[in-house]
Structure formats: structure tokens, C-alpha cells
N, C-alpha and C. Protein backbone atom coordinates (compact mmCIF):
# COMPACT_ATOMS: atom_id res chain seq x y z
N UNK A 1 7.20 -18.72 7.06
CA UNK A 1 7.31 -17.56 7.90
C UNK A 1 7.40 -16.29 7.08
N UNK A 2 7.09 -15.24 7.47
CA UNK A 2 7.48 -13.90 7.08
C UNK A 2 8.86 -13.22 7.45
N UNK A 3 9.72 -12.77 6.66
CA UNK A 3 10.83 -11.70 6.79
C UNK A 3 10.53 -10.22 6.78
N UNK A 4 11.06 -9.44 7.96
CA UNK A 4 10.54 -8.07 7.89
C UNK A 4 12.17 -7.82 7.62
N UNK A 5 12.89 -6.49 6.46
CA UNK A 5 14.24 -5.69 6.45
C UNK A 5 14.06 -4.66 6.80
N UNK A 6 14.38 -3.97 8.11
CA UNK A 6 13.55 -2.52 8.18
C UNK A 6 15.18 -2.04 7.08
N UNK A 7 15.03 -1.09 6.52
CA UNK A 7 15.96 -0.67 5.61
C UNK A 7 16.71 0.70 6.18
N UNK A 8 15.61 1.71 6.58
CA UNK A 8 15.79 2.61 7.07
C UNK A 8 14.66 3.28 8.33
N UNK A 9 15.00 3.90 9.33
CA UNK A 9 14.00 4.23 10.63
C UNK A 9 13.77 2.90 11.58
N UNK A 10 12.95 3.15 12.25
CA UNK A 10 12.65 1.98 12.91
C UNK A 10 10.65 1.53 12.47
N UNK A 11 10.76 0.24 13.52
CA UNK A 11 9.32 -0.42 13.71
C UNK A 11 8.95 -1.05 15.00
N UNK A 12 8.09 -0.96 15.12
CA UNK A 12 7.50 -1.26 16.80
C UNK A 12 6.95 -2.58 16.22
N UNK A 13 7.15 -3.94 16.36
CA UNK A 13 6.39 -5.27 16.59
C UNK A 13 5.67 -5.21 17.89
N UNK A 14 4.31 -5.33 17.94
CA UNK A 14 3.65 -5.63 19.15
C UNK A 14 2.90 -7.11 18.60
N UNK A 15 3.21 -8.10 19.32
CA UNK A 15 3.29 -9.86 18.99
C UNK A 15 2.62 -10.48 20.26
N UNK A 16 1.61 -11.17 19.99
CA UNK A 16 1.22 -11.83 20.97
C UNK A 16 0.75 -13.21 20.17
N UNK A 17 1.13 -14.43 21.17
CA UNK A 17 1.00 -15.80 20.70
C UNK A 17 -0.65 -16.11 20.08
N UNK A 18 -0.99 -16.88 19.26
CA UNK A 18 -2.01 -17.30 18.95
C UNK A 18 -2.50 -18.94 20.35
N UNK A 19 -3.69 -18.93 19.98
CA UNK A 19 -3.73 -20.41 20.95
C UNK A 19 -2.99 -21.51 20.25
N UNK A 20 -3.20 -21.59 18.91
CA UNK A 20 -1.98 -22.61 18.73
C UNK A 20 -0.89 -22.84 19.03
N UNK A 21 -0.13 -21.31 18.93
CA UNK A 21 1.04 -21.39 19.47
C UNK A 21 1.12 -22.14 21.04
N UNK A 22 0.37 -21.58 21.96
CA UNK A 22 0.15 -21.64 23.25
C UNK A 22 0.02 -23.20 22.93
N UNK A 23 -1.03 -23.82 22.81
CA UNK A 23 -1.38 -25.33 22.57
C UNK A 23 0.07 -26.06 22.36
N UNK A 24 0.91 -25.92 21.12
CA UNK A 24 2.14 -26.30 21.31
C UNK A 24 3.29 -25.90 21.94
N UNK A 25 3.18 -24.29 22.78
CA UNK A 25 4.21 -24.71 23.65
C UNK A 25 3.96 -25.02 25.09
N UNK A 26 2.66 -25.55 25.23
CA UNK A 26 2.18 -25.96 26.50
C UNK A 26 2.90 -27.51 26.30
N UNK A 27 2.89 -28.28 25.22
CA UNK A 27 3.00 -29.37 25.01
C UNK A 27 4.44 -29.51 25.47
N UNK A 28 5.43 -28.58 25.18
CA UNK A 28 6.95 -28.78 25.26
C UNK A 28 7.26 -27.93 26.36
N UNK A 29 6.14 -27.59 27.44
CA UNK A 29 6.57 -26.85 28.55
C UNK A 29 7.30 -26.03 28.30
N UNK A 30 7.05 -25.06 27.68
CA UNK A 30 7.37 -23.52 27.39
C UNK A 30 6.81 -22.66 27.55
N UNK A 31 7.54 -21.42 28.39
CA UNK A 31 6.11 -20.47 28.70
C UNK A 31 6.61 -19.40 28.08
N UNK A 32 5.17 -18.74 28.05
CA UNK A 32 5.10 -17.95 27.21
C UNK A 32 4.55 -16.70 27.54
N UNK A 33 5.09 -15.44 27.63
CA UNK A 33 4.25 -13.95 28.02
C UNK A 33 2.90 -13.70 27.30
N UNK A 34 2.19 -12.95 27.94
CA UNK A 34 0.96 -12.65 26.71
C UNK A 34 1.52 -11.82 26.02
N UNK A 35 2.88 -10.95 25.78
CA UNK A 35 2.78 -10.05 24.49
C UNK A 35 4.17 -9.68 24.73
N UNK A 36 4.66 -9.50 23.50
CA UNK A 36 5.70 -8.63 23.47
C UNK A 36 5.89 -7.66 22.99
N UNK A 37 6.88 -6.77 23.19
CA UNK A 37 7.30 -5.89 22.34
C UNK A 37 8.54 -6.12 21.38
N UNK A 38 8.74 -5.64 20.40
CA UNK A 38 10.29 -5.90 19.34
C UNK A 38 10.37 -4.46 18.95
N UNK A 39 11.44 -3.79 18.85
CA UNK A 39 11.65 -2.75 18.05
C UNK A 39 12.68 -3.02 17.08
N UNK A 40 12.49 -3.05 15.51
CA UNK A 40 13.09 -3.61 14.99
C UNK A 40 13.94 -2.24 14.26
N UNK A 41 15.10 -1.96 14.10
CA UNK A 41 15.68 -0.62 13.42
C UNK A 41 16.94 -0.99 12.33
N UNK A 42 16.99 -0.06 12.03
CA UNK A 42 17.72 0.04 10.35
C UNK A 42 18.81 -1.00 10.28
N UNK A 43 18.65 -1.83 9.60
CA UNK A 43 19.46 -2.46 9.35
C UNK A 43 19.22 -4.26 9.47
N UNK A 44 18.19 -4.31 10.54
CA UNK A 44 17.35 -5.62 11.23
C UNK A 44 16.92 -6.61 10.17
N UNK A 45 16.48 -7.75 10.21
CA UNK A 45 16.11 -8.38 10.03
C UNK A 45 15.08 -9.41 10.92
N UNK A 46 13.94 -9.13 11.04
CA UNK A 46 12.88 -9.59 11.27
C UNK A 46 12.25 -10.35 11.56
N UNK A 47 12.17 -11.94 11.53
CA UNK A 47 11.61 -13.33 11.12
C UNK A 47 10.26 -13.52 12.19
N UNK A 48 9.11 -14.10 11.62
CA UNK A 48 8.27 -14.00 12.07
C UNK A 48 7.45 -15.01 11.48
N UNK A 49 6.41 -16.08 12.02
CA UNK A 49 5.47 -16.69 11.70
C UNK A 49 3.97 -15.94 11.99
N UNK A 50 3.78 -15.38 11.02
CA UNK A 50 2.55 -14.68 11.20
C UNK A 50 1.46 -15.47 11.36
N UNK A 51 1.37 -16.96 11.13
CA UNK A 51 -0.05 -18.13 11.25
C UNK A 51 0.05 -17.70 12.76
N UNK A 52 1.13 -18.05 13.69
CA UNK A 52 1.45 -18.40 14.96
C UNK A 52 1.48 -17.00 15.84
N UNK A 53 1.67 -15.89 15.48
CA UNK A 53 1.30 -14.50 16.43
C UNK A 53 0.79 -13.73 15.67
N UNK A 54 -0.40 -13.13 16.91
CA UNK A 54 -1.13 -12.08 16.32
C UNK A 54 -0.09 -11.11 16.48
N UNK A 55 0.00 -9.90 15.54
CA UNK A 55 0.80 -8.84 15.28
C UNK A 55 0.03 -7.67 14.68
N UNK A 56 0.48 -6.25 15.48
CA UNK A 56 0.33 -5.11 14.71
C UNK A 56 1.60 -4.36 14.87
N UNK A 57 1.85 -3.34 13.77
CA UNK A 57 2.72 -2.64 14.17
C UNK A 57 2.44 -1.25 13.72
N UNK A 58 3.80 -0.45 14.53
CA UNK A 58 3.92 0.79 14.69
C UNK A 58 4.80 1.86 13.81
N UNK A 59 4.73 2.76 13.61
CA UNK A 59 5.66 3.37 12.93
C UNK A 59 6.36 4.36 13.41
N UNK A 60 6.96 4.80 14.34
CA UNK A 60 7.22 6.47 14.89
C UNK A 60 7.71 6.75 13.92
N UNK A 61 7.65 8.44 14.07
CA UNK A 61 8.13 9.25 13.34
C UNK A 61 7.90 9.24 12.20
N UNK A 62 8.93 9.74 10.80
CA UNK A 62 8.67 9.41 9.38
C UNK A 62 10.43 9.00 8.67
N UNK A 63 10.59 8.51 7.37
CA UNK A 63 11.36 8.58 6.99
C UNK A 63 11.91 6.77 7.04
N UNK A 64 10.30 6.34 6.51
CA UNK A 64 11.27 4.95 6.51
C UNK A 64 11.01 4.15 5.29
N UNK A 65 12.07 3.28 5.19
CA UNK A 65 11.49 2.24 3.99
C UNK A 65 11.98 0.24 4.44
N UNK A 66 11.16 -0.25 4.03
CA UNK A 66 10.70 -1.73 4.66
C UNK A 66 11.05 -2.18 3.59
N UNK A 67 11.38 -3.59 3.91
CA UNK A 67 10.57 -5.20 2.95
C UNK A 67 10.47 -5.90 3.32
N UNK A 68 9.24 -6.84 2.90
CA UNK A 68 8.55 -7.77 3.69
C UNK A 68 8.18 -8.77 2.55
N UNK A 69 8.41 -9.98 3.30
CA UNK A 69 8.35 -10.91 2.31
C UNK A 69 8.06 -12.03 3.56
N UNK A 70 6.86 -13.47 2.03
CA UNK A 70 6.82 -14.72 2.88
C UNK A 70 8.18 -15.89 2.25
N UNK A 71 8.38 -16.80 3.19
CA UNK A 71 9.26 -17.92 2.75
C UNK A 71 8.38 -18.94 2.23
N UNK A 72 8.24 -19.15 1.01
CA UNK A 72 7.60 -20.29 0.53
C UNK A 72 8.45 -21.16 -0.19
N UNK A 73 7.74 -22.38 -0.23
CA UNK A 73 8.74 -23.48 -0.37
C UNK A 73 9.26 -23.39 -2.21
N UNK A 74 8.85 -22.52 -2.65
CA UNK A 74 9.59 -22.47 -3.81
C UNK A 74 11.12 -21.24 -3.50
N UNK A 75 10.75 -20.25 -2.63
CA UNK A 75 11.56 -19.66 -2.61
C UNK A 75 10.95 -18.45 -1.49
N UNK A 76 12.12 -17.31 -1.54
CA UNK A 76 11.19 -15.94 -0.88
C UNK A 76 10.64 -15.20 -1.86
N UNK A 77 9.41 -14.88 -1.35
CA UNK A 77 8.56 -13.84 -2.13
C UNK A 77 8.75 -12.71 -1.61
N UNK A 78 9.26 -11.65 -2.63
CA UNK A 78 8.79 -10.11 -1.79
C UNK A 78 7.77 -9.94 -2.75
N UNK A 79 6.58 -9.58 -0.95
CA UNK A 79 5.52 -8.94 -1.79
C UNK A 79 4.82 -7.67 -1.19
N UNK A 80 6.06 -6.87 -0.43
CA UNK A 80 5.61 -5.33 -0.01
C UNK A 80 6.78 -4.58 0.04
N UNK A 81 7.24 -3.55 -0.77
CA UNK A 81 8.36 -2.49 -0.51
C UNK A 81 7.29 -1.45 -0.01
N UNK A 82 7.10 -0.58 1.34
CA UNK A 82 7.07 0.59 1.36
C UNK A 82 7.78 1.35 1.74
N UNK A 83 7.66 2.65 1.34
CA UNK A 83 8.03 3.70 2.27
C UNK A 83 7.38 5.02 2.58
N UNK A 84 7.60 5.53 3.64
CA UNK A 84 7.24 6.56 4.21
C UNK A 84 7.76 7.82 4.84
N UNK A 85 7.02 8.81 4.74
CA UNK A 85 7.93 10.24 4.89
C UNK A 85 6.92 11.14 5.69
């Protein structure tokens, strides 16, 4: 999975299931919206399977800084600090 830290400001997650996802939670009778929203803000922590939802996100305003990292089985990788102003 992916870890988002928003650090500072916020982030708009807009997430919608992939068919796989759908495929397995049809299997375990789970339903599922076509989309969500997340607003994730300072301080958050994130978790996300990016194989399993399509995702874009948002930024309002300015004045922020992120990290984003995948969980791999050796460990977590960070492999994006930004920020923005």
C-alpha cells in the first residue's frame, strides 16, 4: 500500500474503486460507492492501496508539505517529499 503524511495544509483524495476491487468485494458482499471523497489535513496519515483505487488529488490553497511513501516488504520507502507555496 501507499502512506500519504500531509505534514502541513490540507489534500483532497478523490478515490474511486478499481474493478478488482469491486470483483472482490462483490465476492464478500460489500458494497461499495462509486467514489469518494477524503480530505486529509495536517497532521493525517493516509493509507491507501493505489493497485485497488483509482485516485487523483487536490491541493487548495498554498503552503503545504507531504510524504508519500510505498510499504514494501523490505520496509517503507519514501519516495516523494513535496512542498508547495
Amino acid at each position: 500500500g501507499t502512506f500519504h503524511h500531509q505534514v502541513v495544509g490540507k489534500k483532497t483524495w478523490r478515490i474511486r474503486p478499481t474493478e478488482e476491487l469491486r470483483e472482490m468485494c462483490d465476492a464478500w458482499d460489500i458494497a461499495l460507492k462509486n467514489s469518494y471523497v477524503c480530505v486529509v489535513e495536517e497532521g493525517d496519515v493516509f493509507v491507501i492501496n493505489t493497485r485497488l483505487w483509482w485516485h487523483r488529488t487536490e491541493i487548495p490553497g498554498v503552503n503545504t508539505v507531504e510524504v508519500d511513501g510505498d510499504n514494501h516488504a523490505s520496509g517503507i520507502l519514501c519516495d516523494n517529499v513535496s512542498i508547495s507555496y
